[in-house]
C-alpha atoms as a PDB file:
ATOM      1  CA  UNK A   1       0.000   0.000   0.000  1.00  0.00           C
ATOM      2  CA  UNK A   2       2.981   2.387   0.010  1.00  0.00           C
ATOM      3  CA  UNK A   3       2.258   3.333  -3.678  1.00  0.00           C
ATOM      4  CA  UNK A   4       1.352   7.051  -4.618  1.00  0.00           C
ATOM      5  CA  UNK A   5      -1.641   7.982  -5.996  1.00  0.00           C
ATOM      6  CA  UNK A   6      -0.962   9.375  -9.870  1.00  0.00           C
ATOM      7  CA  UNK A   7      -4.189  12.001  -9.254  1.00  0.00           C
ATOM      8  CA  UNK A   8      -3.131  12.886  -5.819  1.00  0.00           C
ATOM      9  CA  UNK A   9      -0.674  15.428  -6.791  1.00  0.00           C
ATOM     10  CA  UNK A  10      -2.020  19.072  -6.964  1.00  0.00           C
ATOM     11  CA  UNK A  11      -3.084  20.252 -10.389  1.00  0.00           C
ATOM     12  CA  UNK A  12      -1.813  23.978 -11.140  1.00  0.00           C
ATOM     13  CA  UNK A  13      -3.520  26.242 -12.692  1.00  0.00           C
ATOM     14  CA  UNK A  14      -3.047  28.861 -14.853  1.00  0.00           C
ATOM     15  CA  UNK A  15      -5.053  32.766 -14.291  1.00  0.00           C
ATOM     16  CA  UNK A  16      -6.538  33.232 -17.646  1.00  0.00           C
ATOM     17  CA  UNK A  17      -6.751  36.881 -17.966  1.00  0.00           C
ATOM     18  CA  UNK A  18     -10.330  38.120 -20.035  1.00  0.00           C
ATOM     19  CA  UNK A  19     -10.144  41.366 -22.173  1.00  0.00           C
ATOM     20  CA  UNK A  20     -13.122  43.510 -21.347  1.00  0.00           C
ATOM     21  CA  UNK A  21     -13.257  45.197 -24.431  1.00  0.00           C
ATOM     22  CA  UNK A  22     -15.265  42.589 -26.993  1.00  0.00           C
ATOM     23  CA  UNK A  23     -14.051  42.176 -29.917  1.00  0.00           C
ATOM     24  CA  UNK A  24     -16.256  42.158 -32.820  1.00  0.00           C
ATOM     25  CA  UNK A  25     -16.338  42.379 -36.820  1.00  0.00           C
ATOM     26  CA  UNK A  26     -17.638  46.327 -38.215  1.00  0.00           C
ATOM     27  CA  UNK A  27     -20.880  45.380 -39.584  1.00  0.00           C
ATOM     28  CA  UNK A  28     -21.279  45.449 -43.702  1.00  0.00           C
ATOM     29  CA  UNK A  29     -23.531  48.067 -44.353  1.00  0.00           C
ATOM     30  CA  UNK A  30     -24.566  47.981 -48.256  1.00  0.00           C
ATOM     31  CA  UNK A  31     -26.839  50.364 -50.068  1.00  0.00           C
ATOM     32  CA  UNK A  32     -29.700  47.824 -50.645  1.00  0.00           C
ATOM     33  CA  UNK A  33     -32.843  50.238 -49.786  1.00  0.00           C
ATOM     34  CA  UNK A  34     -35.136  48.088 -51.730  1.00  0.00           C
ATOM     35  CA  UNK A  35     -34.561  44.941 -49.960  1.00  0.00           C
ATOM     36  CA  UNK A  36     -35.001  46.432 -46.427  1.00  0.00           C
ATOM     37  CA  UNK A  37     -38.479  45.612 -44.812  1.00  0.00           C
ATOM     38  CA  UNK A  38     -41.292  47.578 -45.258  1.00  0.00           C
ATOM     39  CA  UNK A  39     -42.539  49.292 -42.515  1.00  0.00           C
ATOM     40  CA  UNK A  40     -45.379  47.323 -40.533  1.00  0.00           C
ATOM     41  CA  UNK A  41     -48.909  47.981 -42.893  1.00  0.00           C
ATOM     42  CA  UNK A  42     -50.692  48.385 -39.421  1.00  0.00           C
ATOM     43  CA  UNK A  43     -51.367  52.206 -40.287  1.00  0.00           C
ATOM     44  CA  UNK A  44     -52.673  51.539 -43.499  1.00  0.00           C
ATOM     45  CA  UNK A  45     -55.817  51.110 -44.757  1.00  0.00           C
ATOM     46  CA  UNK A  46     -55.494  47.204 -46.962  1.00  0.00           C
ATOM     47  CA  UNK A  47     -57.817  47.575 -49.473  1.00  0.00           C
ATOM     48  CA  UNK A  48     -57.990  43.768 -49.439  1.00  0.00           C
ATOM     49  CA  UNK A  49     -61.655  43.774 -48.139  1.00  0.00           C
ATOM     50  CA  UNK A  50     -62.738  45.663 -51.252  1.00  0.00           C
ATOM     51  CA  UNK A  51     -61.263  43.404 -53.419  1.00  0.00           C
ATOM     52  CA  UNK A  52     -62.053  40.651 -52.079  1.00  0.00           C
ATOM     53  CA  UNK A  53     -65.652  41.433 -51.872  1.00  0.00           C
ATOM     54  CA  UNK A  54     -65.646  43.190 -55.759  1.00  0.00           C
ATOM     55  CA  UNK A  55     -64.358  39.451 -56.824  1.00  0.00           C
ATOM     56  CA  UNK A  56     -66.541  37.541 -54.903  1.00  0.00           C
ATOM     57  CA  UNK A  57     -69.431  39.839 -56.394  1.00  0.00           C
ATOM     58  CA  UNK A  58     -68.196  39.156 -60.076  1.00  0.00           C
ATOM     59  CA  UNK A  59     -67.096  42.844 -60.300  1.00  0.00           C
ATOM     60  CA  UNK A  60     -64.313  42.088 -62.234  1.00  0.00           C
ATOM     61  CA  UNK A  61     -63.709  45.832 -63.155  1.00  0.00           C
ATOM     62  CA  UNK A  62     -63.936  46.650 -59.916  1.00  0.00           C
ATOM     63  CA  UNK A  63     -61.550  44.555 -58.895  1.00  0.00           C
ATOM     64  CA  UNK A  64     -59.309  45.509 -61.250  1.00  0.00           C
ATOM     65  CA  UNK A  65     -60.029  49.179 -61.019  1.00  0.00           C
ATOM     66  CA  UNK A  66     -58.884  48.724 -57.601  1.00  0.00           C
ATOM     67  CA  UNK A  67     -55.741  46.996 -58.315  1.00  0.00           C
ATOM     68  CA  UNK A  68     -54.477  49.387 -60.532  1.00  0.00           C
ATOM     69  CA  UNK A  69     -55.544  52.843 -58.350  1.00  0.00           C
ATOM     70  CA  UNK A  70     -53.877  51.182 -55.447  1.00  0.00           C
ATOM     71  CA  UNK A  71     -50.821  49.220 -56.657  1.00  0.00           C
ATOM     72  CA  UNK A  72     -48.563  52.895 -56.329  1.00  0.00           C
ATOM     73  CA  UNK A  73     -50.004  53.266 -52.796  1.00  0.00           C
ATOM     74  CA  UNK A  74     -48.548  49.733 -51.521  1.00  0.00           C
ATOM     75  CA  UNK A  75     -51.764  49.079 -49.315  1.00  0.00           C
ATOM     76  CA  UNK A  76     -52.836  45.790 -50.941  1.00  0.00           C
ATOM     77  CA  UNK A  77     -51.262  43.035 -50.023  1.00  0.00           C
ATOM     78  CA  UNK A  78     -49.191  40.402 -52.467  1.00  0.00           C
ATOM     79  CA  UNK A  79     -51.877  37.559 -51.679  1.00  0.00           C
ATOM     80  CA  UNK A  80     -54.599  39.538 -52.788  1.00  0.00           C
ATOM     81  CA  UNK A  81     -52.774  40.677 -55.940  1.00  0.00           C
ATOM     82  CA  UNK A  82     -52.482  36.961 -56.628  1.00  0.00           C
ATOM     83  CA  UNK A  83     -55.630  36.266 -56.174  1.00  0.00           C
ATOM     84  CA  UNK A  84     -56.739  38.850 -58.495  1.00  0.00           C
ATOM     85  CA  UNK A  85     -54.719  37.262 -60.876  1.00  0.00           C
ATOM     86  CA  UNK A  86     -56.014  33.496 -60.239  1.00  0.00           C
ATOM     87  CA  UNK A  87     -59.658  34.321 -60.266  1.00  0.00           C
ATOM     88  CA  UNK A  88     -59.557  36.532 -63.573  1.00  0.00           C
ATOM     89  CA  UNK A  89     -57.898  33.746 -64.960  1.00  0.00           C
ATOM     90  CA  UNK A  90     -60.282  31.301 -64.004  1.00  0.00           C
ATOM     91  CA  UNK A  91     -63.287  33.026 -65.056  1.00  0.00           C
ATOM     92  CA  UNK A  92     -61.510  33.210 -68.202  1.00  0.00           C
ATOM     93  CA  UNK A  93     -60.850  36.964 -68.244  1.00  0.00           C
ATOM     94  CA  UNK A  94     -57.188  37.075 -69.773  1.00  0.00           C
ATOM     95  CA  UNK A  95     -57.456  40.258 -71.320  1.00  0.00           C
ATOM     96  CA  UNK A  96     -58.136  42.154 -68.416  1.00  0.00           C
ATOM     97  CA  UNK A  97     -55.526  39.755 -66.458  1.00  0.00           C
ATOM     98  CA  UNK A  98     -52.298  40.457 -68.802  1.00  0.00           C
ATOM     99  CA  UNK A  99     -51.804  44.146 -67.997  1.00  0.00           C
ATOM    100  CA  UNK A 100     -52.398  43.346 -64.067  1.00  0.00           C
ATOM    101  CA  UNK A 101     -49.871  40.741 -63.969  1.00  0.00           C
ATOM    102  CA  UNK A 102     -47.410  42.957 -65.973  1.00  0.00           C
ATOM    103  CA  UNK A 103     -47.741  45.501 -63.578  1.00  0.00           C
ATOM    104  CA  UNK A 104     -46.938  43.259 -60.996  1.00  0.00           C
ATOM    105  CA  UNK A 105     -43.695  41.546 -62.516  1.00  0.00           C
ATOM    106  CA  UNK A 106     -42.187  44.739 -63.315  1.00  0.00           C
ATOM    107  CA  UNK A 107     -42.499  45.802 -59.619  1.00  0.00           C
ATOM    108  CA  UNK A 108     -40.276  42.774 -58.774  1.00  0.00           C
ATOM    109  CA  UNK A 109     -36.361  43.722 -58.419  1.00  0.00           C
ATOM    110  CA  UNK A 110     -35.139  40.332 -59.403  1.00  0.00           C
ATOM    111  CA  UNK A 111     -38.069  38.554 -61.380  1.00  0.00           C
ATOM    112  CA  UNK A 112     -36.310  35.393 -62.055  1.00  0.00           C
ATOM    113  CA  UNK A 113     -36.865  34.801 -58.047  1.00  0.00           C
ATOM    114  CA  UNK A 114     -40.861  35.316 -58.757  1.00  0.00           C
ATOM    115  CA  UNK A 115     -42.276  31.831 -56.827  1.00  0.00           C
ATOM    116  CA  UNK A 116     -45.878  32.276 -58.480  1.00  0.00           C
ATOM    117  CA  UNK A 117     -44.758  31.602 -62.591  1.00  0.00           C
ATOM    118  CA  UNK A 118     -47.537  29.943 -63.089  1.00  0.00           C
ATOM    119  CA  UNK A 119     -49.860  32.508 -63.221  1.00  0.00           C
ATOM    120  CA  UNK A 120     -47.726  33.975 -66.016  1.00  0.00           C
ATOM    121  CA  UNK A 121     -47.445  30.635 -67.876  1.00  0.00           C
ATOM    122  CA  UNK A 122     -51.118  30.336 -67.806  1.00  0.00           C
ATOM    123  CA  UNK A 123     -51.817  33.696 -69.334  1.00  0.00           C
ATOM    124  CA  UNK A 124     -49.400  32.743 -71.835  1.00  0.00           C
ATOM    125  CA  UNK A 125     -50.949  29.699 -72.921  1.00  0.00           C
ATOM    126  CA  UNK A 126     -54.442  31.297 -73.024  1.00  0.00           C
ATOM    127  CA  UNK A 127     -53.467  33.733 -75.410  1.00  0.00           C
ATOM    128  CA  UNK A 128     -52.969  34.060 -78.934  1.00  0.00           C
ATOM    129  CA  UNK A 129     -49.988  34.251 -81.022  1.00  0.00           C
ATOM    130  CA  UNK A 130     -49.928  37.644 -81.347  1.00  0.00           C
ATOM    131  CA  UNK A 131     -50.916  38.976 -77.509  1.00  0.00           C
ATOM    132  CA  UNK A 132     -49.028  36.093 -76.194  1.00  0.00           C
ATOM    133  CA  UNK A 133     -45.724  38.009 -78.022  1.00  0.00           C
ATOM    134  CA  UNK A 134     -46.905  41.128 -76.687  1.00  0.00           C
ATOM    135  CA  UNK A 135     -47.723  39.709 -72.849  1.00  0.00           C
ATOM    136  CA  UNK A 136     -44.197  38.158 -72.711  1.00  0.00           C
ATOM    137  CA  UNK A 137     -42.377  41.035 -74.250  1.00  0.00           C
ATOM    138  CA  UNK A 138     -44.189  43.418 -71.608  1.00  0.00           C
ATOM    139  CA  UNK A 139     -42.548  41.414 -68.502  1.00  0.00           C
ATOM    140  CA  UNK A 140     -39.241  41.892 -67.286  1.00  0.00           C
ATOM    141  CA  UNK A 141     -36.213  40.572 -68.678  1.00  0.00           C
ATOM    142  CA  UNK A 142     -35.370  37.735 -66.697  1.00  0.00           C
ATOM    143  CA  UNK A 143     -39.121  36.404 -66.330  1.00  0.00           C
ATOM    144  CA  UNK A 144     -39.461  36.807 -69.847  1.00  0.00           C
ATOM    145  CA  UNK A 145     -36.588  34.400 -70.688  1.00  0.00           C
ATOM    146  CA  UNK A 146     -37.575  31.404 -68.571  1.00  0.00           C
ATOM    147  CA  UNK A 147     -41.515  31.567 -70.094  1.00  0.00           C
ATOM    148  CA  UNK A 148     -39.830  31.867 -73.322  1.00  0.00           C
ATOM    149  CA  UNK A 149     -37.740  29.113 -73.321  1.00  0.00           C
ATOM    150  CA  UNK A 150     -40.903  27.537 -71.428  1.00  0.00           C
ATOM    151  CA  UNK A 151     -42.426  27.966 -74.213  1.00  0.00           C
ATOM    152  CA  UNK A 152     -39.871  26.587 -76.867  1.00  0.00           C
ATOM    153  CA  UNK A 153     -39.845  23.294 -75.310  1.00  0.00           C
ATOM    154  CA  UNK A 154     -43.246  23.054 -75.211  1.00  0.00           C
ATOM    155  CA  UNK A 155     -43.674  23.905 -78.425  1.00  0.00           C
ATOM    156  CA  UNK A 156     -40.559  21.099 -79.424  1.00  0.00           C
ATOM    157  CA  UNK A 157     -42.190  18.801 -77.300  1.00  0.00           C
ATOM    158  CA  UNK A 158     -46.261  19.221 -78.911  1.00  0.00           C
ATOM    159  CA  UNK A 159     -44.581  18.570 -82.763  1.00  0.00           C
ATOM    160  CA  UNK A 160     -44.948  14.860 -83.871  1.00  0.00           C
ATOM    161  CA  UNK A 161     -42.025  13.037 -84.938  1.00  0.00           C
ATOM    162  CA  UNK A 162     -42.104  11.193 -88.823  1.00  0.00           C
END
């Protein structure tokens, strides 16, 4: 029993001394004004309501009417504007649906990150030849190239082959 105990012996330890001064990283501030939140909409009057009730009326004018007066003002919300879109193109009314939904893509900064295509490739395919050129010439660059080349290979794809 005369052996030593390895963990017996006193462990020494060393004072680590803390800087009170933190050191961080100077934030990046970049000149990106458009991509900074909106302020809350609490203190705005949505005309969401209006719309809402105009479409479910089948005051398709209306609703429209109040799209366009409204879209500067920023009080109507990006659902709504959607569902402008889907129910004019449900009920078939693609004339008065092209110039709303080219309003709203060129209010996007980077349209090739719009999530809704859709709505554009249906307006598309509902039209003819000749407004279909004009709808997809109206839209922003980079939204204009994917339903274009959308529409190439569906076109390649619809031909039969001898």
């Amino acid at each position: 029993m005369g052996k030593s105990v390895p963990f017996a012996e006193p462990i020494e330890y060393e004072e680590v001394v803390k800087s009170l001064e933190v050191q961080t990283k100077e934030p990046r501030v970049e000149k990106r004004e458009a991509l900074r939140p909106r302020e809350p909409k609490s203190n705005v009057h949505l005309v969401d309501d209006e719309v809402y009730t105009a479409l479910k009326a089948g005051d398709f004018n209306a609703a429209v009417e109040l799209f366009m007066n409204n879209y500067e003002k920023d009080n109507m919300s990006l659902k709504c504007r959607r569902k402008v879109l889907e129910v004019l193109i449900e009920e078939n009314k693609i004339d008065e649906a092209a110039p709303v939904a080219t309003k709203l893509a060129n209010s996007y900064r980077f349209p090739k990150r719009i999530n809704f295509r859709e709505i554009f490739e249906n307006i598309a395919d509902k039209l003819d030849e000749v407004k279909k050129e004009e709808f997809l010439s109206s839209l922003p660059q980079g939204l204009r190239d994917i339903l274009w080349m959308r529409n190439r290979e569906a076109a390649s794809n619809s031909k039969p082959n001898p």
